[in-house]
Protein backbone atom coordinates (compact mmCIF):
# COMPACT_ATOMS: atom_id res chain seq x y z
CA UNK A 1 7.58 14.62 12.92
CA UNK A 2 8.67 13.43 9.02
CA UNK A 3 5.16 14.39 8.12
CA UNK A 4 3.63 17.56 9.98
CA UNK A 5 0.66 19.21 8.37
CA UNK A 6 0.67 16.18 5.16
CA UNK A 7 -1.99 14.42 4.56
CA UNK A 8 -2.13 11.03 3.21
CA UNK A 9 -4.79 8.45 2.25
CA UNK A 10 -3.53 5.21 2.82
CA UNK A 11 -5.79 2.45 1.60
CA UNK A 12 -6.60 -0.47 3.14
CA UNK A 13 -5.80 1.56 6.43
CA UNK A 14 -7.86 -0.51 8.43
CA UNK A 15 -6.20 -3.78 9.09
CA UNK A 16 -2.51 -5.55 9.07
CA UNK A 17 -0.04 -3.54 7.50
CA UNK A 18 -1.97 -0.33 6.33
CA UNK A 19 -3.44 0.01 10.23
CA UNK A 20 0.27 0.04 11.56
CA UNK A 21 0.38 2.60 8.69
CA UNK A 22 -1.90 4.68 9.66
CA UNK A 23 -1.08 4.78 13.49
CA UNK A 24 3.08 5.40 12.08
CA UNK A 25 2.11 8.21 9.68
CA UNK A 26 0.07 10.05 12.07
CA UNK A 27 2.99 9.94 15.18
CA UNK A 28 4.55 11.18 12.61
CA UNK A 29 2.47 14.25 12.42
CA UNK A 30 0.47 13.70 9.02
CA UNK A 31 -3.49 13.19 8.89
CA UNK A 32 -4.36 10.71 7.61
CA UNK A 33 -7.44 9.13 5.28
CA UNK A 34 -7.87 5.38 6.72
CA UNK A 35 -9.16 3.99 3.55
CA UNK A 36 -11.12 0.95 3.61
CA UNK A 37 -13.56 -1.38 2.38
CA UNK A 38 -14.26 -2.57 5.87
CA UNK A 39 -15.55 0.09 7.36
CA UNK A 40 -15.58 -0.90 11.30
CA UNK A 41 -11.73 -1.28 10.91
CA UNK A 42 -11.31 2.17 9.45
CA UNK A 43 -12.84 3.83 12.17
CA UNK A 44 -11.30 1.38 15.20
CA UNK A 45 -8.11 2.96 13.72
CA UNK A 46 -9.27 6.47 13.39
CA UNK A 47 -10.42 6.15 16.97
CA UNK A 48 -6.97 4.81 17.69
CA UNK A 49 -5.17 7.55 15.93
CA UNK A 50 -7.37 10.60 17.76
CA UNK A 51 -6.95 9.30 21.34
CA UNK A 52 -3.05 9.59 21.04
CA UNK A 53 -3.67 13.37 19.77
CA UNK A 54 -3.53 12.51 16.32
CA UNK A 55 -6.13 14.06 13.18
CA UNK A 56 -7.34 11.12 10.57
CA UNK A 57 -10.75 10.28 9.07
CA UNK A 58 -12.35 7.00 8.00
CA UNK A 59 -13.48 6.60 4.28
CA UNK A 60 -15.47 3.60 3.17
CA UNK A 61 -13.78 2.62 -0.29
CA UNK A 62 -14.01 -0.44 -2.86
CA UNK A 63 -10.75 0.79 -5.11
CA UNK A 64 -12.11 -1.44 -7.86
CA UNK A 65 -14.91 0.65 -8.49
CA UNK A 66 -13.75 4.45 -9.84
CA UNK A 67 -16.64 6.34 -8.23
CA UNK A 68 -15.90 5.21 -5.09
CA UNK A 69 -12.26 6.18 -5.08
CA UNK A 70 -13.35 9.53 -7.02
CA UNK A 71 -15.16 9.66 -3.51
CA UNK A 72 -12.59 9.11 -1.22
CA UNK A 73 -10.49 12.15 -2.77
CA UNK A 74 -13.09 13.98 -2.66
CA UNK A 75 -13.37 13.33 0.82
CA UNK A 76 -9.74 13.90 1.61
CA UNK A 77 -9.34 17.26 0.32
CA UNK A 78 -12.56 18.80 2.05
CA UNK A 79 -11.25 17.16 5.21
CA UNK A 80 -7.57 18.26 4.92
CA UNK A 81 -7.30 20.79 1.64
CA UNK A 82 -4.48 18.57 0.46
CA UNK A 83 -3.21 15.10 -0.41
CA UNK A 84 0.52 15.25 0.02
CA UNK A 85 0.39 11.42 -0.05
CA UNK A 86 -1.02 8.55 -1.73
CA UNK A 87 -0.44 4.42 -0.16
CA UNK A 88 -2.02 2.24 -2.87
CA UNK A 89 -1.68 -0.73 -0.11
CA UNK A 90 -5.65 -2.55 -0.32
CA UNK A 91 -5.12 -5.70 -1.83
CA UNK A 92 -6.48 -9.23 -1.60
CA UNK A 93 -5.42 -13.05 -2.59
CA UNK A 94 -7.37 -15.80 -4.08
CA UNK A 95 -4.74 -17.89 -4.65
CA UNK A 96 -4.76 -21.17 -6.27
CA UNK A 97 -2.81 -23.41 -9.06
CA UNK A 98 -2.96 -22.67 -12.34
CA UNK A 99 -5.77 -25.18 -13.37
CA UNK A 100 -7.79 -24.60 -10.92
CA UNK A 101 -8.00 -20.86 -11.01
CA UNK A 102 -11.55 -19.49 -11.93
CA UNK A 103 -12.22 -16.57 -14.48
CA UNK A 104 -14.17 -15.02 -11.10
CA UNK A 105 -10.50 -15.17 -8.81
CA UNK A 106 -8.28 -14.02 -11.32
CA UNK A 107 -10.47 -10.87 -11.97
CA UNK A 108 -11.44 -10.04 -8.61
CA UNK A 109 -7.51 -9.79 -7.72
CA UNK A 110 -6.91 -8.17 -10.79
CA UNK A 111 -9.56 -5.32 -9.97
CA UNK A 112 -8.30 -4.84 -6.58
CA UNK A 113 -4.76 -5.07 -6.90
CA UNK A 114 -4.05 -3.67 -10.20
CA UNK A 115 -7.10 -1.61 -11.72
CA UNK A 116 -7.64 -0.46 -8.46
CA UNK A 117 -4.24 0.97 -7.81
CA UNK A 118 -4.29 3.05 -11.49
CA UNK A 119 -7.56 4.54 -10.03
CA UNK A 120 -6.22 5.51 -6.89
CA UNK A 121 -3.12 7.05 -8.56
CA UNK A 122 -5.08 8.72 -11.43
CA UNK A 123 -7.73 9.82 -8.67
CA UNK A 124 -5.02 11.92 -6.52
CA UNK A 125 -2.63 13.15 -9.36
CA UNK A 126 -4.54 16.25 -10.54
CA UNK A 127 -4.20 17.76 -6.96
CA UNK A 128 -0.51 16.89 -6.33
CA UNK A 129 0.03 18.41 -9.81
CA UNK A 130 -1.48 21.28 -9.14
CA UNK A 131 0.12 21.32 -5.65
CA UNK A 132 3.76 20.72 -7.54
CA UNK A 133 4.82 17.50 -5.40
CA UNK A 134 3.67 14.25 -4.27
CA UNK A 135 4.71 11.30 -2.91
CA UNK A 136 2.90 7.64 -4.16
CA UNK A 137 3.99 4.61 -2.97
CA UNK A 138 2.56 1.27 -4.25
CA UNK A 139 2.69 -2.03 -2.24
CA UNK A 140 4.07 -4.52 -4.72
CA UNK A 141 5.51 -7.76 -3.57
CA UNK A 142 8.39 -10.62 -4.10
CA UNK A 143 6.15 -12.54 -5.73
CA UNK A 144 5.47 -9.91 -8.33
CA UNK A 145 9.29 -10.07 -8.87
CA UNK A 146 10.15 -13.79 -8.88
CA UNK A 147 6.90 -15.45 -9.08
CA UNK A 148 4.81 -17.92 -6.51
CA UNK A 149 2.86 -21.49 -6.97
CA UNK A 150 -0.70 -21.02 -6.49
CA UNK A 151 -0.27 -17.38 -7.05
CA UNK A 152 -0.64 -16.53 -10.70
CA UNK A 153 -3.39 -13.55 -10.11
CA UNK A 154 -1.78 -12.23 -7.43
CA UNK A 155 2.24 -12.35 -9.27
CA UNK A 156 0.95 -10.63 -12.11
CA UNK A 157 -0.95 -8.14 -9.93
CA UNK A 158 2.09 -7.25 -8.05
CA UNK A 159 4.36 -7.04 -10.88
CA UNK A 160 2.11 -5.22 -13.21
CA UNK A 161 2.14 -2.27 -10.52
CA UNK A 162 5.93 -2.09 -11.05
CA UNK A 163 5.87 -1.80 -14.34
CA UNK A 164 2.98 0.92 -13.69
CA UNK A 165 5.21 2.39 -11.10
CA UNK A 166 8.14 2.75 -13.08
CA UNK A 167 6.24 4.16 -16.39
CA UNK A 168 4.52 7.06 -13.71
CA UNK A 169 8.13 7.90 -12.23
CA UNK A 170 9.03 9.05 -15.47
CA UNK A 171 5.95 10.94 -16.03
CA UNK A 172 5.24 12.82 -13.26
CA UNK A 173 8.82 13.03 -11.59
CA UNK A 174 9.14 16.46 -13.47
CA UNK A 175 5.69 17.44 -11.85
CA UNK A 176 7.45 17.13 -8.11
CA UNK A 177 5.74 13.60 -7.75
CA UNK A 178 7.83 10.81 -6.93
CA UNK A 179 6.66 7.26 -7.46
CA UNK A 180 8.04 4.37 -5.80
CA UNK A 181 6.68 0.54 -4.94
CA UNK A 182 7.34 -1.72 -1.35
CA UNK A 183 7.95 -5.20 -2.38
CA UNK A 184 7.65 -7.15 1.27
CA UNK A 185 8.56 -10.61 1.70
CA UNK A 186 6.51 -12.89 4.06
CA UNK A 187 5.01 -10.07 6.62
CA UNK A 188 2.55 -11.40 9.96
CA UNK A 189 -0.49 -10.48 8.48
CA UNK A 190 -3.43 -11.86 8.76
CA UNK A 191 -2.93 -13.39 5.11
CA UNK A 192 0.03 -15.46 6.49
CA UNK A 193 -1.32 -16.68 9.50
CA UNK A 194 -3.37 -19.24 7.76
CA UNK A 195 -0.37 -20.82 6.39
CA UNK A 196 0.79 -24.08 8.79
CA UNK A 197 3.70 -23.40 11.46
CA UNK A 198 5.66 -26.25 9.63
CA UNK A 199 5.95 -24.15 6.68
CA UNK A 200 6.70 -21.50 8.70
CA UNK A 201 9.52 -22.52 9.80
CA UNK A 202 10.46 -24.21 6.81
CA UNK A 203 10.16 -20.80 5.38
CA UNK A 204 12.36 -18.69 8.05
CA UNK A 205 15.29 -20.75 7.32
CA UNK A 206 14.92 -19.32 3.33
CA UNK A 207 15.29 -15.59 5.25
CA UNK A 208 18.85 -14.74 5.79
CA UNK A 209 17.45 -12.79 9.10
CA UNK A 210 15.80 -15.81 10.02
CA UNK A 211 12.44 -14.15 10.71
CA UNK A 212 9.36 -12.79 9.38
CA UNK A 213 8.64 -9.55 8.64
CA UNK A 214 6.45 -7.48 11.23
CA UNK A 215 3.83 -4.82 10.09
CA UNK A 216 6.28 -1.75 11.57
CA UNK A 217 8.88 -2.79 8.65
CA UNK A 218 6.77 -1.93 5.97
CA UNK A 219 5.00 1.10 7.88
CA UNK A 220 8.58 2.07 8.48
CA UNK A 221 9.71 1.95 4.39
CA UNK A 222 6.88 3.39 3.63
CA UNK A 223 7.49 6.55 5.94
CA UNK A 224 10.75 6.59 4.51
CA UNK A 225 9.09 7.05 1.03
CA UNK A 226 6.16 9.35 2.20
CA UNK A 227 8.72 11.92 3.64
CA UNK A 228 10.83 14.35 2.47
CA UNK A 229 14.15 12.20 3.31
CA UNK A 230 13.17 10.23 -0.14
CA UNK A 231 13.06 13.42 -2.44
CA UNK A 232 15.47 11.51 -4.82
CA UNK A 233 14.36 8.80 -4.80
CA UNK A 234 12.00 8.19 -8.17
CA UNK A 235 10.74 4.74 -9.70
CA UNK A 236 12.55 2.71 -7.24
CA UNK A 237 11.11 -0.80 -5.96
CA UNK A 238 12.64 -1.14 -1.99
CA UNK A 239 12.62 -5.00 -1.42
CA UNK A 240 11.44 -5.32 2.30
CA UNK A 241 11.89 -9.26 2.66
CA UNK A 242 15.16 -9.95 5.57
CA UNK A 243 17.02 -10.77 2.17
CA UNK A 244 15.15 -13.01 0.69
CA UNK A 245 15.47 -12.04 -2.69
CA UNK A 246 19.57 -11.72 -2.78
């Protein structure tokens, strides 16, 4: 129990990595905030979470807009009195080559995946603050570290919240708040499963494990990060990719 009596908001709770997230950090004993823009799947996993015994509520949340997310905390501390932690993990891809990439896709990622993780963060600080210690943990990604074709949006999303990561650590790591990023390789997500098996397996034999990446490894760094086993730990990106970027 890594995480009795802490509660964290995890966002984008409701599907793929942030629902095996959820279900993790509350075995773990935390209660959680299943953030999400779709609602249905915030609630499936609440429901989920309070059959095994488990305390969590659903929030309906767009991160890109800040009175939403002002909402959400809002939420979370008249539900549970504290946020302990914070899992800016909602994103979304609209990938496509350089060329052909519309003014519309590169700000809709950008609002999601970058503006909306500097709301999130600002949103919860003032509470952790106060409360002297925090844990935030960002999803970045390899291709925020070494780049992707047809991903120029999405690469500058996920390297721009390293850079935010980083610059946080070393303002708030005095406060008791320690700020780290997950950078996963190729996960089975939903966002994967479109790509053709060919590739797939074109792609395993790139991973020195010679697999992809399941849900329960990121859940599981992030746990790592959430608990009190990473108190010095500070500004750190933990590359979660079977080796892919040695």
């Amino acid at each position: 129990m890594r995480l009795k009596d802490k509660s964290a908001i995890i966002t984008g709770g409701g599907n793929g990595i942030g629902r095996e997230a959820s279900l993790t950090f509350s075995r773990e004993g935390a209660n959680v905030v299943v953030a999400d823009f779709d609602e249905d799947a915030a609630e499936a996993v609440v429901a989920e979470i309070k059959e095994n015994g488990g305390s969590a509520i659903a929030v309906k949340v767009n991160v890109a807009e800040q009175a939403s997310v002002t909402a959400m905390v809002e939420k979370a501390v008249t539900a549970f009195g504290t946020i302990d932690i914070l899992v800016n993990n909602a994103g979304i891809t609209a990938d496509a080559m350089l060329h052909k990439l519309s003014p519309e896709d590169w700000q809709k990622v950008i609002d999601v995946n970058l503006t909306g993780v500097f709301y999130c963060t600002q949103a919860v600080i003032p509470k952790m603050v106060e409360q002297g210690k925090g844990k935030v943990i960002t999803t970045s990604s390899v291709s925020g570290v070494y780049g992707n074709v047809g991903q120029t949006n999405y690469a500058a999303t996920k390297a721009g919240v390293v850079g935010m990561t980083k610059s946080w650590a070393k303002e708030l790591g005095g406060k008791g708040i320690n700020v780290n990023a997950v950078a996963p390789g190729f996960i089975e997500t939903g966002m994967v499963a479109k790509v053709p098996d060919k590739v797939i397996e074109k792609l395993k034999m790139t991973i020195p494990v010679n697999r992809l990446g399941k849900p329960t490894d990121i859940a599981n760094a992030y746990l790592f990060l959430a608990s009190d086993e990473s108190d010095y730990v500070n500004g750190t990106v933990l590359h979660v990719d079977g080796g892919i970027m040695m």
